[in-house]
C-alpha atoms as a PDB file:
ATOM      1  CA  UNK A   1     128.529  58.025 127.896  1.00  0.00           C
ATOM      2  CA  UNK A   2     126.134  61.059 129.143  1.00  0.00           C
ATOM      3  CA  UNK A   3     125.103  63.431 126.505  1.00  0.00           C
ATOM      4  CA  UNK A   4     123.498  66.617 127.693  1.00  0.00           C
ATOM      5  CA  UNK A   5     121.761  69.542 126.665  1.00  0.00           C
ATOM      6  CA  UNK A   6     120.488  72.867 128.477  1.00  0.00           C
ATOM      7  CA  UNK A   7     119.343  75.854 127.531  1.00  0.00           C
ATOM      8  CA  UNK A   8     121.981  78.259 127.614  1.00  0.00           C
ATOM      9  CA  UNK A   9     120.092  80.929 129.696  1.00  0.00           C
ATOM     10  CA  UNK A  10     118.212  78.942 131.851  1.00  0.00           C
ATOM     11  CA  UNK A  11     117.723  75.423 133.168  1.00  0.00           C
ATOM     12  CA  UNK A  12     113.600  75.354 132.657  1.00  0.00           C
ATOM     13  CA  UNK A  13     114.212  72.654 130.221  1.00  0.00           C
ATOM     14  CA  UNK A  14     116.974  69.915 128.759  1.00  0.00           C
ATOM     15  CA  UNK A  15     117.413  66.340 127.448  1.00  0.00           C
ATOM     16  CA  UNK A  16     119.763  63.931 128.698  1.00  0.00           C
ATOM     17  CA  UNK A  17     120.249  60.224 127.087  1.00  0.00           C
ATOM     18  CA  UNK A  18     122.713  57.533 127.534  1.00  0.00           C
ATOM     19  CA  UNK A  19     123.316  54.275 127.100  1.00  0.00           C
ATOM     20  CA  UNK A  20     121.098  51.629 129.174  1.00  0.00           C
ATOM     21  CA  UNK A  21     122.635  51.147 132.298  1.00  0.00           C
ATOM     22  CA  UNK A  22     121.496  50.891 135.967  1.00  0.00           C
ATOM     23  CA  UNK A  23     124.289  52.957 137.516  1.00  0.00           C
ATOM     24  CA  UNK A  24     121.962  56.362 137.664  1.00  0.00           C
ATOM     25  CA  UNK A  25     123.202  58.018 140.165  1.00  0.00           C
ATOM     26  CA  UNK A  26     124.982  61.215 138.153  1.00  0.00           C
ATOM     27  CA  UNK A  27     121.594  61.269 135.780  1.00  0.00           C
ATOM     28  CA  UNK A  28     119.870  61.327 138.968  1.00  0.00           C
ATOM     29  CA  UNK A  29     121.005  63.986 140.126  1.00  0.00           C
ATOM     30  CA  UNK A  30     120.594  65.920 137.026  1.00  0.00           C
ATOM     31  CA  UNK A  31     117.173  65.236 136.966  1.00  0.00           C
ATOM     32  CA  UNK A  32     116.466  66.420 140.377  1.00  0.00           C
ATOM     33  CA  UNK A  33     118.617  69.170 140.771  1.00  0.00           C
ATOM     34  CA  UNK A  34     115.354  71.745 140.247  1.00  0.00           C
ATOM     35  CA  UNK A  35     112.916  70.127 142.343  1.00  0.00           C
ATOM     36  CA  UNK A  36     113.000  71.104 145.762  1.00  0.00           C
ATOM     37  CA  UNK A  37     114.332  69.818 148.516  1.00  0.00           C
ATOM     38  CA  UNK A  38     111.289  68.089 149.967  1.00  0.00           C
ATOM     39  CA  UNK A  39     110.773  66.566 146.851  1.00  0.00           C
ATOM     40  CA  UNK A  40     113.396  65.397 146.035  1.00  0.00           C
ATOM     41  CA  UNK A  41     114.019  61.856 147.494  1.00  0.00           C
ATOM     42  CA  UNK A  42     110.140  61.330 146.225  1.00  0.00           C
ATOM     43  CA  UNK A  43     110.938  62.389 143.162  1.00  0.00           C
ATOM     44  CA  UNK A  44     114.805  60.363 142.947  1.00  0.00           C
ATOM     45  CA  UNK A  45     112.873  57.142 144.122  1.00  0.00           C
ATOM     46  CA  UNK A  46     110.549  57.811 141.022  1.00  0.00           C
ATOM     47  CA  UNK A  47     112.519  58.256 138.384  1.00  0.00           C
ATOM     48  CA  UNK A  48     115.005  55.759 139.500  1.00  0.00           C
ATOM     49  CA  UNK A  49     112.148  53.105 139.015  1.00  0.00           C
ATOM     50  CA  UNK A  50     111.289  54.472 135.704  1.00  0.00           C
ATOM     51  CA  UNK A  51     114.879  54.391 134.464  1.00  0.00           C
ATOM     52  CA  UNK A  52     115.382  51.111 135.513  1.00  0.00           C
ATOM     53  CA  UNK A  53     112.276  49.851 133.940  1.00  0.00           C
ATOM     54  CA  UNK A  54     113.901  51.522 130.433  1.00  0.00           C
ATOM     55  CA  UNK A  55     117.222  50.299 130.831  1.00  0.00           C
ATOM     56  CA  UNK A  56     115.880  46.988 132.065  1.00  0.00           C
ATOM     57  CA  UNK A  57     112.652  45.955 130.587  1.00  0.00           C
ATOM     58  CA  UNK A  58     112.630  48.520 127.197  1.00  0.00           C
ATOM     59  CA  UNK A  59     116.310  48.178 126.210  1.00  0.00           C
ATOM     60  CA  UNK A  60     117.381  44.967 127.305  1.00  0.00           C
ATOM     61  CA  UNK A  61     120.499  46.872 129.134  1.00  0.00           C
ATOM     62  CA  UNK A  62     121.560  46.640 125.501  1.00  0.00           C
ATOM     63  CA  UNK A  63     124.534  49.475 125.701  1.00  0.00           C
ATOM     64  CA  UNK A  64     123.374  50.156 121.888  1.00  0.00           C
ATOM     65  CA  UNK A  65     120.692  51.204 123.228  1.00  0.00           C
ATOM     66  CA  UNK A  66     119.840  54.681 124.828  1.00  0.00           C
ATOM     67  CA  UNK A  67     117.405  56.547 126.493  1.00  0.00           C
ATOM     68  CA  UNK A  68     116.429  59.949 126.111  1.00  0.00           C
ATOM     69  CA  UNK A  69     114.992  62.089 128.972  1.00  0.00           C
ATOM     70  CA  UNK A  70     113.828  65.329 128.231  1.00  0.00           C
ATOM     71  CA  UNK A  71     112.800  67.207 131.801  1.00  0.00           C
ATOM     72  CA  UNK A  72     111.324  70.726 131.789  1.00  0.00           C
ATOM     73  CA  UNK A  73     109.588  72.888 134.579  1.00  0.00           C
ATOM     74  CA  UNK A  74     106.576  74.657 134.286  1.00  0.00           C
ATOM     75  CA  UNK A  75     104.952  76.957 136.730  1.00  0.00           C
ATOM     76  CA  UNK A  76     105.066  74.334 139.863  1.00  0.00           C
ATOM     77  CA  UNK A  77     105.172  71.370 137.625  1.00  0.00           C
ATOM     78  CA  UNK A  78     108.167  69.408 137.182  1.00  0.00           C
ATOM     79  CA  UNK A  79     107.550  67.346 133.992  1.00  0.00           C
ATOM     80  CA  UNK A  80     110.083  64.109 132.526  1.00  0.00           C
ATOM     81  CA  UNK A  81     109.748  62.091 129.386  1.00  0.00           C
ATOM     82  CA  UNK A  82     111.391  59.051 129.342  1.00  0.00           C
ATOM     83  CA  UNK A  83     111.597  56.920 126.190  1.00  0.00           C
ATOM     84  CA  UNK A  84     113.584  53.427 125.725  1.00  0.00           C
ATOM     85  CA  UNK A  85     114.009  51.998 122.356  1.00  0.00           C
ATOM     86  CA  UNK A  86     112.271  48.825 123.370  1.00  0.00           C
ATOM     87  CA  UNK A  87     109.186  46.845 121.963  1.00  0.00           C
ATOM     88  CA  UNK A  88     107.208  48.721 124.012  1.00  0.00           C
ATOM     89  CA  UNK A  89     104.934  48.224 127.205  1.00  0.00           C
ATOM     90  CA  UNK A  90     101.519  48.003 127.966  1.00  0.00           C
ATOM     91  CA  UNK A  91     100.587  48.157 131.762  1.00  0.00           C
ATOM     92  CA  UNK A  92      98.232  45.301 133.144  1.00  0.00           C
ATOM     93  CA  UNK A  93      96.895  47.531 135.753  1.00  0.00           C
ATOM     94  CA  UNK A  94      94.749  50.162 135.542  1.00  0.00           C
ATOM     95  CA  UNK A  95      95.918  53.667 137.321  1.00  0.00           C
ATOM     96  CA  UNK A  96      92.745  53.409 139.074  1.00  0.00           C
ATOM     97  CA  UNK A  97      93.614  50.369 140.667  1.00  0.00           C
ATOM     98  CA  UNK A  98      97.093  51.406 141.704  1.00  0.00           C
ATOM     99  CA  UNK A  99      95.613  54.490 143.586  1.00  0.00           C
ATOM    100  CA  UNK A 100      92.746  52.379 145.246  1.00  0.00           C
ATOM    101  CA  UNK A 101      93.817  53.035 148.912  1.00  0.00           C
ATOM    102  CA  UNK A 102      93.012  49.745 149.631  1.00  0.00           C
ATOM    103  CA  UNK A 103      95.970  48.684 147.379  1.00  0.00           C
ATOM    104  CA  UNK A 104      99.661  47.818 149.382  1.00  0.00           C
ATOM    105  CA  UNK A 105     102.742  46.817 147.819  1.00  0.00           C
ATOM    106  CA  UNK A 106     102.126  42.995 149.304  1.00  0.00           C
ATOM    107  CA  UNK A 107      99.582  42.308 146.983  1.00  0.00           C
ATOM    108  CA  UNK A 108     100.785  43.660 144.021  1.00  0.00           C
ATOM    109  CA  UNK A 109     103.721  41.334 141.647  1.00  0.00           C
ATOM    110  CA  UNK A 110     106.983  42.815 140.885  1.00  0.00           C
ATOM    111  CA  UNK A 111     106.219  44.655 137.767  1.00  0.00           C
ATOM    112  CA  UNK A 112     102.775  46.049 139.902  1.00  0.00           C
ATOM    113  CA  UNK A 113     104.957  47.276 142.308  1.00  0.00           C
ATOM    114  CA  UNK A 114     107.038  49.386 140.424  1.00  0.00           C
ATOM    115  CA  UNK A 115     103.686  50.930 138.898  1.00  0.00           C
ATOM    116  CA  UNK A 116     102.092  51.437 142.297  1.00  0.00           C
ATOM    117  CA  UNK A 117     105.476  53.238 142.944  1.00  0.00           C
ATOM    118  CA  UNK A 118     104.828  55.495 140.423  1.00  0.00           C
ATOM    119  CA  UNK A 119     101.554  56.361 140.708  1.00  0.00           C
ATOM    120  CA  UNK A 120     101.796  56.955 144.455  1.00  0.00           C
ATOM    121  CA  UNK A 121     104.794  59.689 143.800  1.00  0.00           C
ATOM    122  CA  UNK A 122     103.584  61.386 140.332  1.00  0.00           C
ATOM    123  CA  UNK A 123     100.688  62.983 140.054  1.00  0.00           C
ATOM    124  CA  UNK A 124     100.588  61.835 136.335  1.00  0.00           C
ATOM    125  CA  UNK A 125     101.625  59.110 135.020  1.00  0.00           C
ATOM    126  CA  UNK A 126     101.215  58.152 131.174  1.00  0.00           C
ATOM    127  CA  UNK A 127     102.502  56.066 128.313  1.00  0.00           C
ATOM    128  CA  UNK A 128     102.514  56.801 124.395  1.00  0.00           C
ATOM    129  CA  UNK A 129     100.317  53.784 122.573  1.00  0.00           C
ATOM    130  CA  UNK A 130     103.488  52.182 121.744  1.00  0.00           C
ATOM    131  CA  UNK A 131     104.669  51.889 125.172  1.00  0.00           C
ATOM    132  CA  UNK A 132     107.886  53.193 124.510  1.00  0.00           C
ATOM    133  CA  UNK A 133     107.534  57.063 126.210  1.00  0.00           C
ATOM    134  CA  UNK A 134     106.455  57.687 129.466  1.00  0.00           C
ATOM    135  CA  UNK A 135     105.557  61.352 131.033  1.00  0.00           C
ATOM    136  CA  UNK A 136     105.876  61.994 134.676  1.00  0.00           C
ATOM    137  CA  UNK A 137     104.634  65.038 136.009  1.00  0.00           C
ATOM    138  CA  UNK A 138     104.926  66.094 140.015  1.00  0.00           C
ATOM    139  CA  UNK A 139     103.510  68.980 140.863  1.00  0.00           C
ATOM    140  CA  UNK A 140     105.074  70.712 144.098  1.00  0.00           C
ATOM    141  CA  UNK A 141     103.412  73.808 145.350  1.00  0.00           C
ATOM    142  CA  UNK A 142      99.998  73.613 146.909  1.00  0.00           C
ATOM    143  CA  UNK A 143      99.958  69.955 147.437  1.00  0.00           C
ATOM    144  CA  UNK A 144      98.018  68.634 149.903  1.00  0.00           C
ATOM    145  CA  UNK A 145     100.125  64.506 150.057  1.00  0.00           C
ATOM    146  CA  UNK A 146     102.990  65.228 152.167  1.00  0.00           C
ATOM    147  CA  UNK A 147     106.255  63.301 150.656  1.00  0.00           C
ATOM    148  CA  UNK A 148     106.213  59.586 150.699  1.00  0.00           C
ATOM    149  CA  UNK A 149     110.405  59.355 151.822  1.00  0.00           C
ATOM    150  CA  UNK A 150     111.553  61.330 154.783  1.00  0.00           C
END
């Protein structure tokens, strides 16, 4: 089950949660339905890893367990806050390292990848000190990185 809330008036802001699952696709689409259309397979490939990563990794895929993404706009950034009801997560690699140009996707392990991902498509990327939240921001006017997906 979906549960979702919007703000009557507008949809600059709402929270979705559900159970942990990998089929995404209708929370997806939620979640990008404000970002433009440039953006968006960026942005889809993005939070599709981070859900995953919830649903997988935080909760188990425990259907007990949900996830709660609140999503919001402001001014050109497009802002999400994911948060599993895991143990938590503490990333071995420093965001530093995942932006090193020098860095590819061969020589990073499976859970490195799925950091790199983020880091290449979000231009912030953070975790509470639990390791339970994470808050992806993508800004989309005056950016100079052209979209990663065509």
């Amino acid at each position: 089950m979906i549960a979702i809330s919007l703000r009557p008036t507008s949809r600059k802001w709402g929270t979705v949660s559900f159970a942990s699952t990998l089929h995404l696709c209708p929370v997806l689409d939620l979640l990008i339905a404000d970002v433009p259309p440039k953006w968006q397979p960026d942005v889809r490939l993005g939070l599709q890893e981070a859900l995953v990563n919830a649903a997988k990794h935080g909760n188990n895929l425990d259907p007990s367990k949900t996830i709660l993404v609140e999503f919001f706009v402001l001014e050109d950034q497009h802002w999400w806050v994911i948060s599993d009801q895991g143990e938590g997560f503490v990333p071995k690699t420093s965001s530093s390292e995942l932006n090193d140009d020098e860095s590819s996707l061969d020589d990073l392990d499976e859970c490195g990848r799925g950091l790199y991902i983020l880091h290449q498509i979000f231009d912030q990327v953070h975790w509470n000190s639990e390791g339970t939240e994470l808050r992806l921001c993508k800004q989309v006017k005056h950016r100079v990185r052209q979209p990663i997906v065509r």
